[in-house]
PDB file of N, CA and C in Angstrom:
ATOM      1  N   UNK A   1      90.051 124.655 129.483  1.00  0.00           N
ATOM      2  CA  UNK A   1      89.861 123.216 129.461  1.00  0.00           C
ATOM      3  C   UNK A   1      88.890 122.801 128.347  1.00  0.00           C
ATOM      4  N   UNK A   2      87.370 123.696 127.795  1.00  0.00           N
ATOM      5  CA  UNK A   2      86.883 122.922 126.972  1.00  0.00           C
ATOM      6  C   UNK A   2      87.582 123.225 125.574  1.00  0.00           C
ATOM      7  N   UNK A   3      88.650 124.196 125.440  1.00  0.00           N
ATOM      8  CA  UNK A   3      88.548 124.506 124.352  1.00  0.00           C
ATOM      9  C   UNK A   3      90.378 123.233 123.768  1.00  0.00           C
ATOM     10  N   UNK A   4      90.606 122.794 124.728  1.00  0.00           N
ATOM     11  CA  UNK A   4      91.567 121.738 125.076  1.00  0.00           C
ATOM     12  C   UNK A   4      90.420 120.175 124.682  1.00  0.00           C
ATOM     13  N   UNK A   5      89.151 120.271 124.588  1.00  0.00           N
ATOM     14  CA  UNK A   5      88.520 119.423 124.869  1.00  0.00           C
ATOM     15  C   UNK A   5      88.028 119.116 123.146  1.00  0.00           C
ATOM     16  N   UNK A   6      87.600 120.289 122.835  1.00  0.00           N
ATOM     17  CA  UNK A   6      87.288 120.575 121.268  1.00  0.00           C
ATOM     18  C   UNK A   6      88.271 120.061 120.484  1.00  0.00           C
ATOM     19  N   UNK A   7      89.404 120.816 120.852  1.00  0.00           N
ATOM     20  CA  UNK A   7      90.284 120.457 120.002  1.00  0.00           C
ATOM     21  C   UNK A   7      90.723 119.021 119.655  1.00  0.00           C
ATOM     22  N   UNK A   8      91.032 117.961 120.829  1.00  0.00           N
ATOM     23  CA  UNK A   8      90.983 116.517 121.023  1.00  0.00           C
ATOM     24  C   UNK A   8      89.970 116.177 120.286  1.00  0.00           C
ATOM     25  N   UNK A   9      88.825 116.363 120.462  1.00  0.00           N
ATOM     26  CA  UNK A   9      87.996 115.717 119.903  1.00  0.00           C
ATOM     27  C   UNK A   9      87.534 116.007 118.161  1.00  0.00           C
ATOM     28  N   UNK A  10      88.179 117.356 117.738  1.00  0.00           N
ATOM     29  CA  UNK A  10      88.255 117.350 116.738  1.00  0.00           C
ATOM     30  C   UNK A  10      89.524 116.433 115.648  1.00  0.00           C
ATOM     31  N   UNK A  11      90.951 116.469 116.246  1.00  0.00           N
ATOM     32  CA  UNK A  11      91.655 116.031 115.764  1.00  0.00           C
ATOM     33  C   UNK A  11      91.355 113.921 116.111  1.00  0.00           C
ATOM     34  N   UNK A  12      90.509 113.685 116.805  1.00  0.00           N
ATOM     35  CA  UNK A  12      89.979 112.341 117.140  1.00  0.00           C
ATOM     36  C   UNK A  12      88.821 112.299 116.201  1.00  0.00           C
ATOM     37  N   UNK A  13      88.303 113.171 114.948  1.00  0.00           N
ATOM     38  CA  UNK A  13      87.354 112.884 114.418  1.00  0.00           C
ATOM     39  C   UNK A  13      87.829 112.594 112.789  1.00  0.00           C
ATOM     40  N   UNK A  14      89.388 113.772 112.589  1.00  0.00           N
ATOM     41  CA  UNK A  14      90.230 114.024 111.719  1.00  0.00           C
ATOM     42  C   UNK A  14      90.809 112.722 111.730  1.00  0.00           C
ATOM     43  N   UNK A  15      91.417 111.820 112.859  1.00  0.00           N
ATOM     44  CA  UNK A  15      92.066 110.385 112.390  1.00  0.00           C
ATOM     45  C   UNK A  15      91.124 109.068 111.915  1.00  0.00           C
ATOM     46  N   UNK A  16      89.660 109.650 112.614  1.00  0.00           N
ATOM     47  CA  UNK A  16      88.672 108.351 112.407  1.00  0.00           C
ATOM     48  C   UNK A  16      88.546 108.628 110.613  1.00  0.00           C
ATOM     49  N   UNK A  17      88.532 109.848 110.340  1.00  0.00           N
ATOM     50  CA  UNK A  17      88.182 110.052 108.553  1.00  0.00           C
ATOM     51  C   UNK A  17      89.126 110.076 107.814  1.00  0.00           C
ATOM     52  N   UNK A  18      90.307 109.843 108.187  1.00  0.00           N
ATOM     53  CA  UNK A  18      91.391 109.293 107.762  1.00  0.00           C
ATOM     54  C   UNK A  18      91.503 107.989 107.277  1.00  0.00           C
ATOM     55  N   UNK A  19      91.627 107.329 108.490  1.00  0.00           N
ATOM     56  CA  UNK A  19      91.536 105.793 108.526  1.00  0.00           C
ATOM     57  C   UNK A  19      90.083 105.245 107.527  1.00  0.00           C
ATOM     58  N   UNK A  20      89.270 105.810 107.712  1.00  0.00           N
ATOM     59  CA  UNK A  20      88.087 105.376 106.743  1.00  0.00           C
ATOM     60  C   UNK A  20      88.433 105.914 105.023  1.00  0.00           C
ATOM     61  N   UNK A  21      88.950 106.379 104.734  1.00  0.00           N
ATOM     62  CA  UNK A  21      89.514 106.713 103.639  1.00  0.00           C
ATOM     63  C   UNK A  21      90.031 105.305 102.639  1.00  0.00           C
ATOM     64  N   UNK A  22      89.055 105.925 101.202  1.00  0.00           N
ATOM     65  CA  UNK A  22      88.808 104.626  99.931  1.00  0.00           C
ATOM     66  C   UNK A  22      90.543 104.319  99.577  1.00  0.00           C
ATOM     67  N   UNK A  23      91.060 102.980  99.571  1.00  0.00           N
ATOM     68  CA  UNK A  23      92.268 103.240  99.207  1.00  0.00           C
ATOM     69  C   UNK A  23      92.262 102.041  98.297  1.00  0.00           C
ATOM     70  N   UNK A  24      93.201 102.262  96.897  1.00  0.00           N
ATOM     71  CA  UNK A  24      93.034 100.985  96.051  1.00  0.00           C
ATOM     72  C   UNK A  24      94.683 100.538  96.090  1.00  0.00           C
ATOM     73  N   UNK A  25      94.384  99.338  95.460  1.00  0.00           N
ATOM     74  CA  UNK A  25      95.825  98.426  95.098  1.00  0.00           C
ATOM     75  C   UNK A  25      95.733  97.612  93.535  1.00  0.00           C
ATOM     76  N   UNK A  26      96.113  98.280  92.898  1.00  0.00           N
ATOM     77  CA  UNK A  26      96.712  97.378  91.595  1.00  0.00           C
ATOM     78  C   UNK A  26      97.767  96.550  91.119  1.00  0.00           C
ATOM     79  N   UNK A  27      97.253  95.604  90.501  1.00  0.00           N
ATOM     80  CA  UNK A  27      97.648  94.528  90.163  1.00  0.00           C
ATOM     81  C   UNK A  27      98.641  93.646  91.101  1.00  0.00           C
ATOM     82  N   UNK A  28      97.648  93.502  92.301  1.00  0.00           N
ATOM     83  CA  UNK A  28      98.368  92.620  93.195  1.00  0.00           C
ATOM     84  C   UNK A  28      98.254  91.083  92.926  1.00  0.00           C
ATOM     85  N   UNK A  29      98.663  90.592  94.236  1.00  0.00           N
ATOM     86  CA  UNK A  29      98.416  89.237  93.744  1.00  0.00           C
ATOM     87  C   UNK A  29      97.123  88.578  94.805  1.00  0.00           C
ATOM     88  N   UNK A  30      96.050  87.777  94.396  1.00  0.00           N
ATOM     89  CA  UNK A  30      95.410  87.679  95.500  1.00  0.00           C
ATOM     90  C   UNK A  30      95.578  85.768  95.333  1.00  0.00           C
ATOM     91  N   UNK A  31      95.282  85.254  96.863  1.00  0.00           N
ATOM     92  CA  UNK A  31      95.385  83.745  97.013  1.00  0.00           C
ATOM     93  C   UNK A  31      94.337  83.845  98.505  1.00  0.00           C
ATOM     94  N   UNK A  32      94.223  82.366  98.685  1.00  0.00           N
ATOM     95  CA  UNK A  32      93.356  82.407  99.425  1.00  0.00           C
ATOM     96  C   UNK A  32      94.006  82.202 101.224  1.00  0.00           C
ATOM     97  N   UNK A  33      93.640  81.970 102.120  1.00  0.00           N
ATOM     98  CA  UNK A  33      94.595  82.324 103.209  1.00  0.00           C
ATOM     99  C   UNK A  33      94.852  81.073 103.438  1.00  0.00           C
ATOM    100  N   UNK A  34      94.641  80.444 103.239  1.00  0.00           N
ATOM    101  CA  UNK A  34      94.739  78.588 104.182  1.00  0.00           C
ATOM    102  C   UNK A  34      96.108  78.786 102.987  1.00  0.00           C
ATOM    103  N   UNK A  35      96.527  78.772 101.491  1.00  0.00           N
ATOM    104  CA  UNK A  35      97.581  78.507 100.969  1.00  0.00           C
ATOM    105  C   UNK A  35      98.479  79.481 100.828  1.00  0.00           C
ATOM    106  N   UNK A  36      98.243  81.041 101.442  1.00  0.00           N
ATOM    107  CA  UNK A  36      98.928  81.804 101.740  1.00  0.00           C
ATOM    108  C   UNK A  36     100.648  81.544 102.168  1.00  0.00           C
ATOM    109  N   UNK A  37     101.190  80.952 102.940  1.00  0.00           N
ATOM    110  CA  UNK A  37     102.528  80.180 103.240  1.00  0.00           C
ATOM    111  C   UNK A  37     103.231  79.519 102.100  1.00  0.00           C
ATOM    112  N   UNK A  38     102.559  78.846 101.630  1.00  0.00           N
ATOM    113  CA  UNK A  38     103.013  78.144 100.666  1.00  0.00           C
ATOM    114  C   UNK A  38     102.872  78.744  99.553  1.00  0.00           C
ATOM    115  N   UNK A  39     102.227  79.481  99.139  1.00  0.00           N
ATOM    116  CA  UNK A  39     102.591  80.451  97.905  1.00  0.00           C
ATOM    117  C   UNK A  39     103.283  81.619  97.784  1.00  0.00           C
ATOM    118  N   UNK A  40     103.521  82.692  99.094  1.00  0.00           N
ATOM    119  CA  UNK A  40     103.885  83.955  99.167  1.00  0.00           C
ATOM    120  C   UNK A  40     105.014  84.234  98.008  1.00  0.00           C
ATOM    121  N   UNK A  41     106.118  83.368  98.279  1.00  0.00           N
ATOM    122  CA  UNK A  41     107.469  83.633  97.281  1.00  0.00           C
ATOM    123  C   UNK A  41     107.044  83.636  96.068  1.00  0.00           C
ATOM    124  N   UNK A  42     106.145  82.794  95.045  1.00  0.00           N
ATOM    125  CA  UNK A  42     105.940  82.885  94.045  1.00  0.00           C
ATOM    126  C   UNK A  42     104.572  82.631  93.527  1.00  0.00           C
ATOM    127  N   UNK A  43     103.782  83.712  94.704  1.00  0.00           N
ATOM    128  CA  UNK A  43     101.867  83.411  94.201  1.00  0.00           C
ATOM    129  C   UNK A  43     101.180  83.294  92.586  1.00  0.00           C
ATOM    130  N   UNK A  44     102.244  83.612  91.472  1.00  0.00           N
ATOM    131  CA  UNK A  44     101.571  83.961  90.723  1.00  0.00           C
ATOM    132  C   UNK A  44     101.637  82.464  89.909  1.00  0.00           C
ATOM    133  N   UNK A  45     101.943  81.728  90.441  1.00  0.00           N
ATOM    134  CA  UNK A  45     101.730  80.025  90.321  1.00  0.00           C
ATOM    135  C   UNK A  45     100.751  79.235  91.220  1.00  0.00           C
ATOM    136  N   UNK A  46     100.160  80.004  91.492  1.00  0.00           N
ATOM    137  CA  UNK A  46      98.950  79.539  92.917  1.00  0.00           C
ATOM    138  C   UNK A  46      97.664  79.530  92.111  1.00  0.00           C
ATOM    139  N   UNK A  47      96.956  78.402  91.102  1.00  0.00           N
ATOM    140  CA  UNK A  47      96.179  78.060  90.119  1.00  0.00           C
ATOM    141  C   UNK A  47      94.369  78.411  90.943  1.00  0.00           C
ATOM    142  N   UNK A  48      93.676  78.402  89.918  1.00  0.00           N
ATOM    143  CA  UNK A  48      92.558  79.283  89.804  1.00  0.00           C
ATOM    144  C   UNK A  48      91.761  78.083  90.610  1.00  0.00           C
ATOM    145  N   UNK A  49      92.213  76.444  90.261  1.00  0.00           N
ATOM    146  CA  UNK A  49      91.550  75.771  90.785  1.00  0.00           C
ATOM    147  C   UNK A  49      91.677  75.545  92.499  1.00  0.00           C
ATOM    148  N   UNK A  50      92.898  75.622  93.162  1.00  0.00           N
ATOM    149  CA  UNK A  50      93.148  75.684  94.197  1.00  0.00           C
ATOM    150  C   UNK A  50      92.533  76.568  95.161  1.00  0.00           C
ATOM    151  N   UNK A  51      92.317  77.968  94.435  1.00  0.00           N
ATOM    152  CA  UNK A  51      92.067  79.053  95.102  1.00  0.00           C
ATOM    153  C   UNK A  51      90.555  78.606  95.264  1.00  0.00           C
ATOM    154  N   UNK A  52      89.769  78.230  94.251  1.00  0.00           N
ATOM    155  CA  UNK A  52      88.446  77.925  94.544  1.00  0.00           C
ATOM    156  C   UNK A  52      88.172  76.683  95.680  1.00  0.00           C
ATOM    157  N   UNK A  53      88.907  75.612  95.386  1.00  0.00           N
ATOM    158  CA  UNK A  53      89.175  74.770  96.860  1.00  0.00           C
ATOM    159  C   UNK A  53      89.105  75.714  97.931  1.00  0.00           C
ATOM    160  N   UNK A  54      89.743  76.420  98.433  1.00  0.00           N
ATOM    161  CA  UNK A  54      90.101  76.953  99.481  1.00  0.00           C
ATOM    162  C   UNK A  54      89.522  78.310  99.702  1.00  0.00           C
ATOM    163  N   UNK A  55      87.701  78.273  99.150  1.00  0.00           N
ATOM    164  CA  UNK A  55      87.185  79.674  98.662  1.00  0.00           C
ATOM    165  C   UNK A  55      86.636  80.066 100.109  1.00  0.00           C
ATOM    166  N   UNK A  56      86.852  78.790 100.974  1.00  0.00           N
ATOM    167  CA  UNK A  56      85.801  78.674 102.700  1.00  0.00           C
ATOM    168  C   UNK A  56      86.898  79.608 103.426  1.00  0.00           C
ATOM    169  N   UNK A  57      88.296  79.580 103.351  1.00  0.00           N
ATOM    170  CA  UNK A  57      88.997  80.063 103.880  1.00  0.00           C
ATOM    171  C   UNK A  57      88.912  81.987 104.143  1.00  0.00           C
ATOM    172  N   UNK A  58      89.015  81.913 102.861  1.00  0.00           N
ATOM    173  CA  UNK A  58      88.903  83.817 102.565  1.00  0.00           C
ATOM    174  C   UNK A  58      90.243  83.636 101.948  1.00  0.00           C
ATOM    175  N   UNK A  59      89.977  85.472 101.063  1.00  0.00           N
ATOM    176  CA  UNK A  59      90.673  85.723 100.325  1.00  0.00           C
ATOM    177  C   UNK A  59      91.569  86.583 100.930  1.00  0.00           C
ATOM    178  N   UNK A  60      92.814  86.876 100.151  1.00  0.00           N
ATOM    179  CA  UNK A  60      93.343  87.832 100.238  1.00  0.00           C
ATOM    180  C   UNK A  60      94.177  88.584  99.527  1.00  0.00           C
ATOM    181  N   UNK A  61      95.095  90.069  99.453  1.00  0.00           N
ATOM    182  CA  UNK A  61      95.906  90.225  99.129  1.00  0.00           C
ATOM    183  C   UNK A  61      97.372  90.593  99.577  1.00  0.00           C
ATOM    184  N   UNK A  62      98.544  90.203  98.251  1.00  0.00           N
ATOM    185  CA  UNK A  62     100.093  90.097  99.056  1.00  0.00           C
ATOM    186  C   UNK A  62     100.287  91.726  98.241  1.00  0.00           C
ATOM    187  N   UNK A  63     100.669  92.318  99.327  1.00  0.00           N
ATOM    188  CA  UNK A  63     100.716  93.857  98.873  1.00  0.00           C
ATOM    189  C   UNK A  63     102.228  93.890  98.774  1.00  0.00           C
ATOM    190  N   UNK A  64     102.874  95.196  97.845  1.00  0.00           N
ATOM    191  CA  UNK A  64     104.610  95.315  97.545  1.00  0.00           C
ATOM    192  C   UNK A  64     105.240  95.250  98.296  1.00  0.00           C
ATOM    193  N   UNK A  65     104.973  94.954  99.887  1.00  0.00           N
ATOM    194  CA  UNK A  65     106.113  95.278 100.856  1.00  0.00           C
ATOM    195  C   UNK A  65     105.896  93.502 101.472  1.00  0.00           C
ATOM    196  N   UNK A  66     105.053  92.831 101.000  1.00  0.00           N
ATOM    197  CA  UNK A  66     105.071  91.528 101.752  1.00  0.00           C
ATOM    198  C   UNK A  66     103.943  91.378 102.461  1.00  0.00           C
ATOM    199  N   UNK A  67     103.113  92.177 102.853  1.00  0.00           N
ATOM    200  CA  UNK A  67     101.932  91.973 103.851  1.00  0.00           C
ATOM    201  C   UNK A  67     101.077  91.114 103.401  1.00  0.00           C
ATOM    202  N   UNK A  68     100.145  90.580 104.041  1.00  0.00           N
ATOM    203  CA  UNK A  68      98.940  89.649 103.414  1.00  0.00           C
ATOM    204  C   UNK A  68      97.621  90.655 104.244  1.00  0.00           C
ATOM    205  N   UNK A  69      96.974  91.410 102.906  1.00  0.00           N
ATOM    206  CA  UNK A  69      95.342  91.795 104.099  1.00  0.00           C
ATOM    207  C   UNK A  69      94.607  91.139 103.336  1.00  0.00           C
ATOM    208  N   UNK A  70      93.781  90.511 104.233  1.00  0.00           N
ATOM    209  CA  UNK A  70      92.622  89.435 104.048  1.00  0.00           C
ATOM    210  C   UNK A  70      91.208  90.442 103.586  1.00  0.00           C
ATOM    211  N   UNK A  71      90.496  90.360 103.031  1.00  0.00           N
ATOM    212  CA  UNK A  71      89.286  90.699 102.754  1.00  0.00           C
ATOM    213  C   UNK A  71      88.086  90.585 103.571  1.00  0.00           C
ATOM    214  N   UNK A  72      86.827  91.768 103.583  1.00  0.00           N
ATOM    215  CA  UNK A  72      86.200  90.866 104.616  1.00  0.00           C
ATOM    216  C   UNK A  72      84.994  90.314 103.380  1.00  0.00           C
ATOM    217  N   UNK A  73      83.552  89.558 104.123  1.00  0.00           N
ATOM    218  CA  UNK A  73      82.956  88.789 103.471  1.00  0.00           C
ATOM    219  C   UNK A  73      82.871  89.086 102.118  1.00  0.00           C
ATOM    220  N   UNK A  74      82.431  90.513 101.953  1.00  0.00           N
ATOM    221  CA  UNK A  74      81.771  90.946 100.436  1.00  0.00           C
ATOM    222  C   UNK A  74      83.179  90.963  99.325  1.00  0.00           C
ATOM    223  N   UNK A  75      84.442  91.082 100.055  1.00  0.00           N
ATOM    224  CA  UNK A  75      85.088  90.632  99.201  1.00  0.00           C
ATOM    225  C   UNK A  75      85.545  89.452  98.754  1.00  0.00           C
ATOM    226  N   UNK A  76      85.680  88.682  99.787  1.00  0.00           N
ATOM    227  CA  UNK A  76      85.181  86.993  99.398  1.00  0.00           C
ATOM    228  C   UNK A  76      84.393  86.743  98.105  1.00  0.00           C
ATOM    229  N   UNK A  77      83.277  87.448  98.388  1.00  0.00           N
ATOM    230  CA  UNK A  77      82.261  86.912  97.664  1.00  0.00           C
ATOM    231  C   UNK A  77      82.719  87.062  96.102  1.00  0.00           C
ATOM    232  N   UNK A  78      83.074  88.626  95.853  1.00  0.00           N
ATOM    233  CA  UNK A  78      83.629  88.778  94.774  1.00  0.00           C
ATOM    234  C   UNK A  78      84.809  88.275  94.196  1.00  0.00           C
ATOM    235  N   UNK A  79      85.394  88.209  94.985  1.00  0.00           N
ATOM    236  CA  UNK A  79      86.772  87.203  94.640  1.00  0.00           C
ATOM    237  C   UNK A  79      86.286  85.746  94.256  1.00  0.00           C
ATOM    238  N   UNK A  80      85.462  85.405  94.995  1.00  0.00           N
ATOM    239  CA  UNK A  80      85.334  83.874  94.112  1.00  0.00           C
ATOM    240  C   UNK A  80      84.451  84.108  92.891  1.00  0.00           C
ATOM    241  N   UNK A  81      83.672  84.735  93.217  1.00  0.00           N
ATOM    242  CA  UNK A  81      82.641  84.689  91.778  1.00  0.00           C
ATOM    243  C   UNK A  81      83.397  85.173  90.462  1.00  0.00           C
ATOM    244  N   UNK A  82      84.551  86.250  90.709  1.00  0.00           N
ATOM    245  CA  UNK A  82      85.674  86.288  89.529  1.00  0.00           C
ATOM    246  C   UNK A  82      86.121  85.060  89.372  1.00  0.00           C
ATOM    247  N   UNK A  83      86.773  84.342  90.455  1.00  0.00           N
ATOM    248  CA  UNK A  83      87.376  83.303  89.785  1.00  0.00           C
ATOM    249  C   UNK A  83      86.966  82.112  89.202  1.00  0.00           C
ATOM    250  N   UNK A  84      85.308  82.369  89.709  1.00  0.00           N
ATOM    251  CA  UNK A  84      84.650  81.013  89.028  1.00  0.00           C
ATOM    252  C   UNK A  84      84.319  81.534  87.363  1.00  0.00           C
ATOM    253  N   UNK A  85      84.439  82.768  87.261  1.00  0.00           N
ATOM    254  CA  UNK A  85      83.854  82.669  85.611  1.00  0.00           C
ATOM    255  C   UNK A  85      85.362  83.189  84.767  1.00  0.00           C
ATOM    256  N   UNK A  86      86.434  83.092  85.694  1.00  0.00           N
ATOM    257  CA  UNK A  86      87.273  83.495  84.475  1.00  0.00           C
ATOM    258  C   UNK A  86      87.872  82.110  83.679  1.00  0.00           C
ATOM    259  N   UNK A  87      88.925  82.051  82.794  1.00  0.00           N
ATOM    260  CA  UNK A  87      89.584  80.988  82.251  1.00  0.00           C
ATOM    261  C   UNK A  87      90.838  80.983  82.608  1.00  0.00           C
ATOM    262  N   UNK A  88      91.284  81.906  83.040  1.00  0.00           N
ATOM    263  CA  UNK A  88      92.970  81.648  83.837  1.00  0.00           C
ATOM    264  C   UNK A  88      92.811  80.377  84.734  1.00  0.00           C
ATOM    265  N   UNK A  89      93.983  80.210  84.804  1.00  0.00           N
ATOM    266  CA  UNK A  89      94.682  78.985  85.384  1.00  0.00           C
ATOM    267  C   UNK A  89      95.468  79.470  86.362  1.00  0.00           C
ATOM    268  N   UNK A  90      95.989  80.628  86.353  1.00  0.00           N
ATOM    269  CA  UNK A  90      97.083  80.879  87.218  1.00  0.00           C
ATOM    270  C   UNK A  90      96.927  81.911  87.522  1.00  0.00           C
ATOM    271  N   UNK A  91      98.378  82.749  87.878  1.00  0.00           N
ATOM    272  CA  UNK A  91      98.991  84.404  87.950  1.00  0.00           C
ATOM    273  C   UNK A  91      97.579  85.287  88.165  1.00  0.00           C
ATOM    274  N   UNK A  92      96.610  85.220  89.028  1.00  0.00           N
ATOM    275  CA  UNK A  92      95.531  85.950  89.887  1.00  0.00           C
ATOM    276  C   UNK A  92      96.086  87.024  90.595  1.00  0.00           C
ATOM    277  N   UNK A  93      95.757  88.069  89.525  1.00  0.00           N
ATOM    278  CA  UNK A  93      96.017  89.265  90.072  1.00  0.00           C
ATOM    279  C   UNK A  93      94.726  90.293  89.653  1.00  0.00           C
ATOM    280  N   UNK A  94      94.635  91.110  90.549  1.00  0.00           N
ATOM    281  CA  UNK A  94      93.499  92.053  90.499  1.00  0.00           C
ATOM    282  C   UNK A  94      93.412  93.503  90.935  1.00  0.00           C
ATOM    283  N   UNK A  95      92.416  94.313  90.422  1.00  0.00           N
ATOM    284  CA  UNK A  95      92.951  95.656  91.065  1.00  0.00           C
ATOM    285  C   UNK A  95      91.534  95.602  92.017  1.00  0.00           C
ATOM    286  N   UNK A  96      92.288  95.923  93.249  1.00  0.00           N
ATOM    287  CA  UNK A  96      91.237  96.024  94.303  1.00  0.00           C
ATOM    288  C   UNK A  96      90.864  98.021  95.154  1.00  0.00           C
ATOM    289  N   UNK A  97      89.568  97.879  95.152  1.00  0.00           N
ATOM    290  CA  UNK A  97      89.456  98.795  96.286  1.00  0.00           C
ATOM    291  C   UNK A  97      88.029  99.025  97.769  1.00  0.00           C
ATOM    292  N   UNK A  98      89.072  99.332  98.474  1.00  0.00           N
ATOM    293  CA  UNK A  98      87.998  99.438  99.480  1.00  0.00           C
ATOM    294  C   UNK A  98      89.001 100.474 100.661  1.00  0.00           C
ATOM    295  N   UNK A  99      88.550 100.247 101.992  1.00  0.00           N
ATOM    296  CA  UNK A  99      88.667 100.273 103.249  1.00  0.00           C
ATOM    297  C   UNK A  99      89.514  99.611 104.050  1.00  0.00           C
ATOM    298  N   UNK A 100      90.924 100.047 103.989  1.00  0.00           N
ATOM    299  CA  UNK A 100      91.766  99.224 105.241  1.00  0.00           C
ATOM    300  C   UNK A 100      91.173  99.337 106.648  1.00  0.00           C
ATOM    301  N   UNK A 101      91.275  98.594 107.206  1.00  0.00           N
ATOM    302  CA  UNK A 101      90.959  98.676 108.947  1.00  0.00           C
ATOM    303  C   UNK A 101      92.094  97.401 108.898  1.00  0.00           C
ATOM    304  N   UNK A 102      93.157  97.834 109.922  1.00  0.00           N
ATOM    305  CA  UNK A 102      94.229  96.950 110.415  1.00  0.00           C
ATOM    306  C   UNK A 102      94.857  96.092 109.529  1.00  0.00           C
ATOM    307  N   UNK A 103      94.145  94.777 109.073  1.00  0.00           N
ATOM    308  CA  UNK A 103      95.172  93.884 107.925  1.00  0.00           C
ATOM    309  C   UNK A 103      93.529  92.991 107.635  1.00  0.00           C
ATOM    310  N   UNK A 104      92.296  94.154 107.323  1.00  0.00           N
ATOM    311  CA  UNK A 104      91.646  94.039 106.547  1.00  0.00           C
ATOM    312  C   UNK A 104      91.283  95.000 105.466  1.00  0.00           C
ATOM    313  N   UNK A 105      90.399  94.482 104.592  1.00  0.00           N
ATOM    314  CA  UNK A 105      89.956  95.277 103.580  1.00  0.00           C
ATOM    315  C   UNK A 105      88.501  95.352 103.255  1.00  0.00           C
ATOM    316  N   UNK A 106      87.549  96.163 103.490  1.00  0.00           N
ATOM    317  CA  UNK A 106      86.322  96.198 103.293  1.00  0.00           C
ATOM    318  C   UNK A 106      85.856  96.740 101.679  1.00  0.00           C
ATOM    319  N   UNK A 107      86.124  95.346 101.228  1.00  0.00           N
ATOM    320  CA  UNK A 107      86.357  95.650  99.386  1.00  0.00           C
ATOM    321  C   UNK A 107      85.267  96.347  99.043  1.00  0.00           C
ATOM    322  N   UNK A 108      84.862  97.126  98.039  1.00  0.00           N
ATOM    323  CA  UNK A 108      84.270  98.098  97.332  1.00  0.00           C
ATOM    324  C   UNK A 108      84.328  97.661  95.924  1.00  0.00           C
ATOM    325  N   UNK A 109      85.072  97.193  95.732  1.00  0.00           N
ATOM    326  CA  UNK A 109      85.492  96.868  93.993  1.00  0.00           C
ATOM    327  C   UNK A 109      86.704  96.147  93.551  1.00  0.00           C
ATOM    328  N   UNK A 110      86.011  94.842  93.165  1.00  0.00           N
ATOM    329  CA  UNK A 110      87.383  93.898  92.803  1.00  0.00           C
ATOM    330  C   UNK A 110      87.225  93.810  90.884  1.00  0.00           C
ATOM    331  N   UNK A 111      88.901  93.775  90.701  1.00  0.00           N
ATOM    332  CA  UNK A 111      88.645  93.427  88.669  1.00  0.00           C
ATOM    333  C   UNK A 111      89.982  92.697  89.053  1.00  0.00           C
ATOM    334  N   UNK A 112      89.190  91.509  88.572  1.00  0.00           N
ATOM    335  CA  UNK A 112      90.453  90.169  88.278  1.00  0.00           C
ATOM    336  C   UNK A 112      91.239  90.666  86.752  1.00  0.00           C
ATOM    337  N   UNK A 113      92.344  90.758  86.812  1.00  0.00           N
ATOM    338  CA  UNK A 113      93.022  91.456  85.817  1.00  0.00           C
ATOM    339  C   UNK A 113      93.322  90.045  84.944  1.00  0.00           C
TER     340      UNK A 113
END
């Protein structure tokens, strides 16, 4: 039984360091979530000024299969402060990395492309 017990708890330590595992995404598209709906089909027309309107909301990204994961604060933060000093107008795309947990992202490193 303990060695039934070890083992569980080893392979329960093997999925937690899994799941915590750095994972990046390039050149996605990021928008903010309140205009998320209305942009998905063609985000890369979803303007630099809008996104800053809607900077209270949070950010996020539309990954290749359709998903939207939202960012948590610290990527907020970085996401707007890119978009306040760049000169694009539009097509906001970035290479991101951090920490999935569910259909978030605990960003580590955003570059507005």
């Amino acid at each position: 039984m303990k060695a039934k017990t070890v083992l569980f708890a080893g392979v329960l330590m093997m999925g937690a360091s899994l799941a915590l595992t750095a994972e990046s995404w390039k050149n996605v598209s990021v928008v903010d979530s309140q205009c998320l709906e209305k942009v998905k089909a063609n985000p890369d027309k979803h303007t630099t000024k809008c996104s800053l309107a809607c900077a209270d909301q949070g950010y996020g990204i539309i990954t290749s299969d359709g998903a939207f994961l939202k960012f948590d604060d610290a990527g907020n933060a970085k996401a707007k402060a890119a978009f306040e000093a760049t000169k694009k107008t539009d097509h906001l795309r970035a290479d991101v990395e951090g920490t999935k947990s569910g259909d978030e992202i605990k960003v580590t490193s955003f570059k507005l492309d």
